[in-house]
Every structure is written in structure tokens, then in C-alpha cells.
N, C-alpha and C. Protein backbone atom coordinates (compact mmCIF):
# COMPACT_ATOMS: atom_id res chain seq x y z
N UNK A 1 -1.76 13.37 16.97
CA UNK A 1 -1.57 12.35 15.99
C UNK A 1 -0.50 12.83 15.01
N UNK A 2 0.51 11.82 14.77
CA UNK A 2 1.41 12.32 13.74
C UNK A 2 1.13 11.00 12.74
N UNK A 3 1.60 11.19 11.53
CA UNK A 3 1.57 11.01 10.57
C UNK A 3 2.39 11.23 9.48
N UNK A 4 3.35 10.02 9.48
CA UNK A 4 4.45 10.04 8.86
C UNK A 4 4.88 9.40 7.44
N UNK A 5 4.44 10.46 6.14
CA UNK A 5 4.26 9.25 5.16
C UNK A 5 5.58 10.17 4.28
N UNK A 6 6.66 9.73 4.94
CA UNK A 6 7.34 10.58 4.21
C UNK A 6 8.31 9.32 3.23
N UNK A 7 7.96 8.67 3.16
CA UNK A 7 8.84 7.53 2.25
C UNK A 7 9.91 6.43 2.96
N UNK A 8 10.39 5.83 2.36
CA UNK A 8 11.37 4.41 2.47
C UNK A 8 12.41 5.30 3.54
N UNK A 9 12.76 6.25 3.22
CA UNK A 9 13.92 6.72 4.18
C UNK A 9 13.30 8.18 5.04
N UNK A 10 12.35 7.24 5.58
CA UNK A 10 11.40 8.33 6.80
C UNK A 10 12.18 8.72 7.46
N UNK A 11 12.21 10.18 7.82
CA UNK A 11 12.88 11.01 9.22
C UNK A 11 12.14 10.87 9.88
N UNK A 12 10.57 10.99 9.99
CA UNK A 12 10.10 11.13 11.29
C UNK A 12 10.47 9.95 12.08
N UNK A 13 9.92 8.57 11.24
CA UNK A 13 10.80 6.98 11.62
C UNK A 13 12.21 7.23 12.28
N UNK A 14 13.02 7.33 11.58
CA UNK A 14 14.10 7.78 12.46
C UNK A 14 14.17 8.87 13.76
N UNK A 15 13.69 9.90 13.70
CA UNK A 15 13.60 10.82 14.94
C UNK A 15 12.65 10.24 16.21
N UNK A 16 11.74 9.33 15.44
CA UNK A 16 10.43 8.34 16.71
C UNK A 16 11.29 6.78 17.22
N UNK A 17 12.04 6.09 15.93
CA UNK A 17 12.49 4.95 16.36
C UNK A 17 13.98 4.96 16.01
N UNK A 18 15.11 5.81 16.73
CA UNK A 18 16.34 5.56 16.22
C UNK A 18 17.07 4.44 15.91
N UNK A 19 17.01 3.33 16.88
CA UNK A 19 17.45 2.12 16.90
C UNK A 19 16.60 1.19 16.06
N UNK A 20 16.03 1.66 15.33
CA UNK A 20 15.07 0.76 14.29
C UNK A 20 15.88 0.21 13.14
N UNK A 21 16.20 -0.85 12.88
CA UNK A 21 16.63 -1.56 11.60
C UNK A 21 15.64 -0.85 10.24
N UNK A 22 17.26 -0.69 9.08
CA UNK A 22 16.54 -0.37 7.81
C UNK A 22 15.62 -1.31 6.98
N UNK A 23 15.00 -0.74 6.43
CA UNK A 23 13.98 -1.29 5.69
C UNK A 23 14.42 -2.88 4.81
N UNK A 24 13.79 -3.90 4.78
CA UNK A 24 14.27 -4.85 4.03
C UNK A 24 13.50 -4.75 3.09
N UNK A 25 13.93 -4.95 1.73
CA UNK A 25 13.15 -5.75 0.13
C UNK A 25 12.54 -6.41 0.28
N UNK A 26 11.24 -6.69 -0.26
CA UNK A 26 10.08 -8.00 0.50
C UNK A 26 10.13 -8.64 -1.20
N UNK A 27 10.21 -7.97 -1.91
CA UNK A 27 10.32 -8.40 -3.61
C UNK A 27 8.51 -8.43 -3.90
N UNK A 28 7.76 -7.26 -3.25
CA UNK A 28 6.55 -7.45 -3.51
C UNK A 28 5.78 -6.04 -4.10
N UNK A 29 4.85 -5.60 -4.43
CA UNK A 29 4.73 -4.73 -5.33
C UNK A 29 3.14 -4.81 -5.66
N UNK A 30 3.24 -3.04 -5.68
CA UNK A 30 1.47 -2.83 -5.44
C UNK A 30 1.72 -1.61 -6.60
N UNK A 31 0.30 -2.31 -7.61
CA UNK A 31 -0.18 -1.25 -8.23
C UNK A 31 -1.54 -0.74 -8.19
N UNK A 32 -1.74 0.58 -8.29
CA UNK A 32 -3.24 1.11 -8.29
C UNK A 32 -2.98 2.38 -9.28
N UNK A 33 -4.86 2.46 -9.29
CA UNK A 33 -4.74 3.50 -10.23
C UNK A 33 -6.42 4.19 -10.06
N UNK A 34 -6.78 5.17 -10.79
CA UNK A 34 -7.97 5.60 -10.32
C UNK A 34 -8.26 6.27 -12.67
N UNK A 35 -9.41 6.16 -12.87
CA UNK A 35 -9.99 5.84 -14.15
C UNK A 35 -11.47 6.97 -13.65
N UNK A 36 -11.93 7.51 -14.36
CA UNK A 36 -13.16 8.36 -14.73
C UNK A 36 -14.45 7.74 -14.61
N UNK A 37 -15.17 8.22 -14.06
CA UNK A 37 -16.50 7.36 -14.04
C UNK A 37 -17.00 6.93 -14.99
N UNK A 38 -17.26 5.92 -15.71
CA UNK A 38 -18.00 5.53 -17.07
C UNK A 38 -18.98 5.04 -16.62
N UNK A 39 -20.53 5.32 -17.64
CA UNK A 39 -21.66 4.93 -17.52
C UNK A 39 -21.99 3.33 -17.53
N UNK A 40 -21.53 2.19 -16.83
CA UNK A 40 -21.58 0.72 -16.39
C UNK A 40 -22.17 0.55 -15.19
N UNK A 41 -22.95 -0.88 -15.04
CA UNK A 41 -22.88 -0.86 -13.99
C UNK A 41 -21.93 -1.32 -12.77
N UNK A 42 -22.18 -0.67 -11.73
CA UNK A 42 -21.19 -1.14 -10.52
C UNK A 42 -21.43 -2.05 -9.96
N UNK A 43 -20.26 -3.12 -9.51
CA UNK A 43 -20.30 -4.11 -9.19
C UNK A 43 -18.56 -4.41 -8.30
N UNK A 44 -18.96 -4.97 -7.26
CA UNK A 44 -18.13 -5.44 -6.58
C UNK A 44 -17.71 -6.81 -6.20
N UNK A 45 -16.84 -7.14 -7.01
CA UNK A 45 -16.28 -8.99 -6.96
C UNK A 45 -14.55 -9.18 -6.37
N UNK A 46 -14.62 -8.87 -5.21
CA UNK A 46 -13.37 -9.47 -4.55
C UNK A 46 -13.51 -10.62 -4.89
N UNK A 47 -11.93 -11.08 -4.73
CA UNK A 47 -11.47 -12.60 -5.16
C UNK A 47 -10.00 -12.48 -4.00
N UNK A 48 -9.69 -13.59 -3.47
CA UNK A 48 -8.46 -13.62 -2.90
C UNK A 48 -8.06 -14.93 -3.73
N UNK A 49 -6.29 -14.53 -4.00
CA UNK A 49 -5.81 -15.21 -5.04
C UNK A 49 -4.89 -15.87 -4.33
N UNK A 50 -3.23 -16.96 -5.01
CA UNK A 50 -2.28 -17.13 -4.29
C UNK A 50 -1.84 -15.80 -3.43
N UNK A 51 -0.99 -16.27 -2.37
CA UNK A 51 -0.29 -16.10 -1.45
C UNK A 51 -1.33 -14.49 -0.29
N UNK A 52 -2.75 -15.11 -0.36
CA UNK A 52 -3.66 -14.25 0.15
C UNK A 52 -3.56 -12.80 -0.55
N UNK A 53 -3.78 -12.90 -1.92
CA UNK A 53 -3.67 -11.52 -2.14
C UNK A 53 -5.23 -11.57 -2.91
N UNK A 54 -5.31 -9.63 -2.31
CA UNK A 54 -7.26 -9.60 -2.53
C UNK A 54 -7.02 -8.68 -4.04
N UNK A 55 -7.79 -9.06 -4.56
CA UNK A 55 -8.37 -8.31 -5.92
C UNK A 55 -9.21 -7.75 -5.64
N UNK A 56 -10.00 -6.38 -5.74
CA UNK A 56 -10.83 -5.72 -5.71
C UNK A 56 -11.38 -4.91 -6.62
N UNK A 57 -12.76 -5.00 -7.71
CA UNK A 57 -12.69 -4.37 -8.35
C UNK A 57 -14.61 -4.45 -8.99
């Protein structure tokens, strides 16, 4: 198994798919983040919003 998370201008991508077209701009954008456990309770309420995007939290 390889495993190639080497970024937007992957070598391994290139050395596995030479003839592969470069990456296109999708104009889309992901944020995350990770926060400390606080004493609340847990609860899980997905929601899918426009253009099928999931909220999870």
C-alpha cells in the first residue's frame, strides 16, 4: 500500500500517473479544527445543506 499525501504538486502522483493532467481550482474549501474536551453533553446532528454539503457536529 502506498500512500501519497504529499500535497497539490504530488511526486508520487506524478511518478504513478505521468500523463495525468494538473490539478484544476474547484473554488471550494474545507475547514476543520479539533477543540479540548469540555464537560457538555455529546450530541450528534448532521444536517446536509446547499450543494450536498454535510455539517457534522
Amino acid at each position: 500500500m502506498l500512500i501519497g499525501a504529499d500535497g497539490i504538486h504530488s511526486a508520487v502522483v506524478n511518478q504513478i500517473f505521468p500523463q495525468s493532467p494538473p490539478p484544476i481550482y474547484t473554488k471550494e474549501n474545507i475547514f476543520y479544527g479539533v477543540i479540548d474536551n469540555i464537560d457538555q453533553q455529546t450530541s450528534i446532528n448532521p444536517t446536509v445543506t446547499a450543494k450536498n454539503t454535510l455539517t457534522h457536529y
